[in-house]
C-alpha atoms as a PDB file:
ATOM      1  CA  UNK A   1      97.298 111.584  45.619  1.00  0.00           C
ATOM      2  CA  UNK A   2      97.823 114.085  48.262  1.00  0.00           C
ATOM      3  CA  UNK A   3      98.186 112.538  51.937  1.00  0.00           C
ATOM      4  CA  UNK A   4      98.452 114.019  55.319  1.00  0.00           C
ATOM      5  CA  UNK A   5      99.678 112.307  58.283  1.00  0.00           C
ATOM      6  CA  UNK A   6      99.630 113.949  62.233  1.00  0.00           C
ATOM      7  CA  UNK A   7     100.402 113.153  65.237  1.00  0.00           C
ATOM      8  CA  UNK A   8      98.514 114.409  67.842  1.00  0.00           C
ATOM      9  CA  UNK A   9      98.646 114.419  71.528  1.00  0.00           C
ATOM     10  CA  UNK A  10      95.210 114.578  73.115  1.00  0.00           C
ATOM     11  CA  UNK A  11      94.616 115.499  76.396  1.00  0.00           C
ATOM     12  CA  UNK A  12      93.606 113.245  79.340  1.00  0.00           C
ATOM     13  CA  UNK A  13      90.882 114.697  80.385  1.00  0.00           C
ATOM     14  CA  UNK A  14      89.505 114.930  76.262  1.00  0.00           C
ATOM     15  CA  UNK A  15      90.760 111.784  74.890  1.00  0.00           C
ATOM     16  CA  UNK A  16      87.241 109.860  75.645  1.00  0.00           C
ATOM     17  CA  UNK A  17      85.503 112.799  73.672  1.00  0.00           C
ATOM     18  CA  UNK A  18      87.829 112.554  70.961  1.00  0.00           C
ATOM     19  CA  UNK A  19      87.878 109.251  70.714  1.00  0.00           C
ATOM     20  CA  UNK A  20      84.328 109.154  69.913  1.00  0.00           C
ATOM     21  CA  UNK A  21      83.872 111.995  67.501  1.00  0.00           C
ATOM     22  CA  UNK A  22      86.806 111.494  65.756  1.00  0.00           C
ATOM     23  CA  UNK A  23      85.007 108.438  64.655  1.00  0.00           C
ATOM     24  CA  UNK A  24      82.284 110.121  63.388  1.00  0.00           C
ATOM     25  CA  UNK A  25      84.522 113.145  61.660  1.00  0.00           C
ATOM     26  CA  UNK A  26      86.472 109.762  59.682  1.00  0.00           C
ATOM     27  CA  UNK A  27      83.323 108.569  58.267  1.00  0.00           C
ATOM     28  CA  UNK A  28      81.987 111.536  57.249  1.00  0.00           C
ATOM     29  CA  UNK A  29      85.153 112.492  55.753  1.00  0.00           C
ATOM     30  CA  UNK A  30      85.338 108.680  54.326  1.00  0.00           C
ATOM     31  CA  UNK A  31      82.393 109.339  52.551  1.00  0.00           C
ATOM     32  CA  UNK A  32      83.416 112.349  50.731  1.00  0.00           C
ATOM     33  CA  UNK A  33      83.830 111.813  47.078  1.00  0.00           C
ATOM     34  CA  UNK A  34      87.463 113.418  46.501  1.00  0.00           C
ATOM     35  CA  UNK A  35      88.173 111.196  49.830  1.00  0.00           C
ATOM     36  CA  UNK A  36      90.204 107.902  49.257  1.00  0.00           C
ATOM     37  CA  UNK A  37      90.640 106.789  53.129  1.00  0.00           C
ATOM     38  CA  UNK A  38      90.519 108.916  56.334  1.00  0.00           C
ATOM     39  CA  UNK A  39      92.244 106.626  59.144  1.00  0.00           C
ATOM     40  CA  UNK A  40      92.655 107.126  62.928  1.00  0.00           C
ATOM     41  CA  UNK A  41      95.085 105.296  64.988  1.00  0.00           C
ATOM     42  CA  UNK A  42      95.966 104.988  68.335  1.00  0.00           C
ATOM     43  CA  UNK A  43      99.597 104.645  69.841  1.00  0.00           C
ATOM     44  CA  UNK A  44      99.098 101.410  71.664  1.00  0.00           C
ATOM     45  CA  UNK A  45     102.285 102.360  74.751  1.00  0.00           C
ATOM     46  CA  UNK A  46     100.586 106.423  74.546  1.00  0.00           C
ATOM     47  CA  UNK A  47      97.088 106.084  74.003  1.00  0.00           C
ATOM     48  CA  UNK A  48      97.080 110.018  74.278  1.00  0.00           C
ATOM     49  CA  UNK A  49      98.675 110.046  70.949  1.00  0.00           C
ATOM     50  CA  UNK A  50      96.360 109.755  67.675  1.00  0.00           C
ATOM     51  CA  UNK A  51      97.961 109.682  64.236  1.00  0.00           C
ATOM     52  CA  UNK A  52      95.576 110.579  61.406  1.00  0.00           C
ATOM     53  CA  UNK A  53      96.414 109.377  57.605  1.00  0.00           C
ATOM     54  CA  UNK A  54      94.239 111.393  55.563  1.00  0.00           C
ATOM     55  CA  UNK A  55      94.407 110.216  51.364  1.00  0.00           C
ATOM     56  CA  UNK A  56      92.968 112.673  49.174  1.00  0.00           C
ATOM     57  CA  UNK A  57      92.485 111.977  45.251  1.00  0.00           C
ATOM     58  CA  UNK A  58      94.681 115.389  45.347  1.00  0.00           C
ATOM     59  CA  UNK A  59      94.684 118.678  46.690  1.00  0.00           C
ATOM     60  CA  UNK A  60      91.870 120.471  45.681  1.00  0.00           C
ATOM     61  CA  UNK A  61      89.528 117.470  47.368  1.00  0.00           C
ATOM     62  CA  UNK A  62      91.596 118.382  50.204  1.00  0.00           C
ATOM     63  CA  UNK A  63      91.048 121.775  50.302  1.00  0.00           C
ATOM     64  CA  UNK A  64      87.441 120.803  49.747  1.00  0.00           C
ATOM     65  CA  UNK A  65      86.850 118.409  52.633  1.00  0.00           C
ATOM     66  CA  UNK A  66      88.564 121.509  54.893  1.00  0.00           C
ATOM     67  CA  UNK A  67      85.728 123.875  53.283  1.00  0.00           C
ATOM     68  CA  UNK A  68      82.791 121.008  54.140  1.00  0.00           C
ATOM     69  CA  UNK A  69      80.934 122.430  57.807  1.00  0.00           C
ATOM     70  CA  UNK A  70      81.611 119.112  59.487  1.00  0.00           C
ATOM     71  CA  UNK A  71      85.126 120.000  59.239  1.00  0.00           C
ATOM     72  CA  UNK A  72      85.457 123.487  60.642  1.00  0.00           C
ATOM     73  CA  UNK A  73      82.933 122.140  63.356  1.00  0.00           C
ATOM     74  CA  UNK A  74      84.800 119.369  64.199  1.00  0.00           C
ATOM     75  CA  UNK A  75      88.122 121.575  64.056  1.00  0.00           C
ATOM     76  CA  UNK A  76      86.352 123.951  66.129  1.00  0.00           C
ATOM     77  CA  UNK A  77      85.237 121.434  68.822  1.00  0.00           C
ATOM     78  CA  UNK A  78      87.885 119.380  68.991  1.00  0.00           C
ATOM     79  CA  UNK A  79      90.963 122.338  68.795  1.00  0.00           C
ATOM     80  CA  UNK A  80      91.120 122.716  72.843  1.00  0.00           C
ATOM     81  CA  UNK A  81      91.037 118.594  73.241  1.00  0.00           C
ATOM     82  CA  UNK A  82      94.929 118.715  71.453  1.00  0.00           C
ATOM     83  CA  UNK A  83      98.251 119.879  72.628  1.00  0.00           C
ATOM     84  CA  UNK A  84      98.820 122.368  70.163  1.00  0.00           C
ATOM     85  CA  UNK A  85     103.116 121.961  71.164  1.00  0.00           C
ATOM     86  CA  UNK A  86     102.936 118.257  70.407  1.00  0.00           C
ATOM     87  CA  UNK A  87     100.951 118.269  66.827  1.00  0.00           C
ATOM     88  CA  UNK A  88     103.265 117.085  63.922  1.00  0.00           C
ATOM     89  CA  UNK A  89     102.166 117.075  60.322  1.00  0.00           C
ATOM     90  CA  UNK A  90     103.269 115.945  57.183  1.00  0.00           C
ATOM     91  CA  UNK A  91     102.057 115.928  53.450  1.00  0.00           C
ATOM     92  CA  UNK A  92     103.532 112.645  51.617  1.00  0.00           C
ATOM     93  CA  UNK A  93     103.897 111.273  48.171  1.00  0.00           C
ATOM     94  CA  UNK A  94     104.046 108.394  47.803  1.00  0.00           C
ATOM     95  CA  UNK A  95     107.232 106.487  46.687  1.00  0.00           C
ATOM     96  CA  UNK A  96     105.657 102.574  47.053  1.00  0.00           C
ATOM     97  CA  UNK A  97     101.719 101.559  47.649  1.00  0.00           C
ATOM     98  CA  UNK A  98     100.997  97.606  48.286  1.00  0.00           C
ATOM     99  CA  UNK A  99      98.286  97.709  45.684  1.00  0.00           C
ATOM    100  CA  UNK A 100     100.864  98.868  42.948  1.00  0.00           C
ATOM    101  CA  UNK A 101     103.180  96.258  44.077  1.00  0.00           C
END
């Protein structure tokens, strides 16, 4: 598997916008074969902060969903919407999954 997780700080004056459309970026990245869950969540104290777990079968389908034209639209449209300073990301292994358990 090859994961991604961010943490994202939206601007105010965006977040309604990217609430929405990140919505419809997940499920079109959900329904991407080399895609094994795309989820968005909100910080519930900060709702200007939006983490993104992003499961990939591995990195190749990765590197595919990034070459797909919702992508670069959506990263296009929705680069201004972010504090750029505040964006933390990570690629993960994992070391325990609940459904292995």
């Amino acid at each position: 598997m090859y994961i991604v997780f961010s943490t994202n700080k939206i601007k105010a004056e965006h977040l309604d916008e990217f609430l929405a459309q990140v919505r419809v970026h997940a499920a079109n990245s959900n329904a991407e074969p080399g895609c094994v869950r795309y989820d968005v969540m909100q910080d519930t104290t900060d709702p200007q902060t939006v983490c993104l777990q992003e499961v990939f079968l591995n990195e190749d389908a990765f590197h595919a969903h990034q070459a797909n034209d919702f992508y670069k639209d959506w990263m296009a449209r929705s680069k201004d919407w972010r504090h750029a300073e505040y964006r933390v990301r990570h690629v993960l292994d994992y070391v325990f999954r609940s459904e292995d358990g």
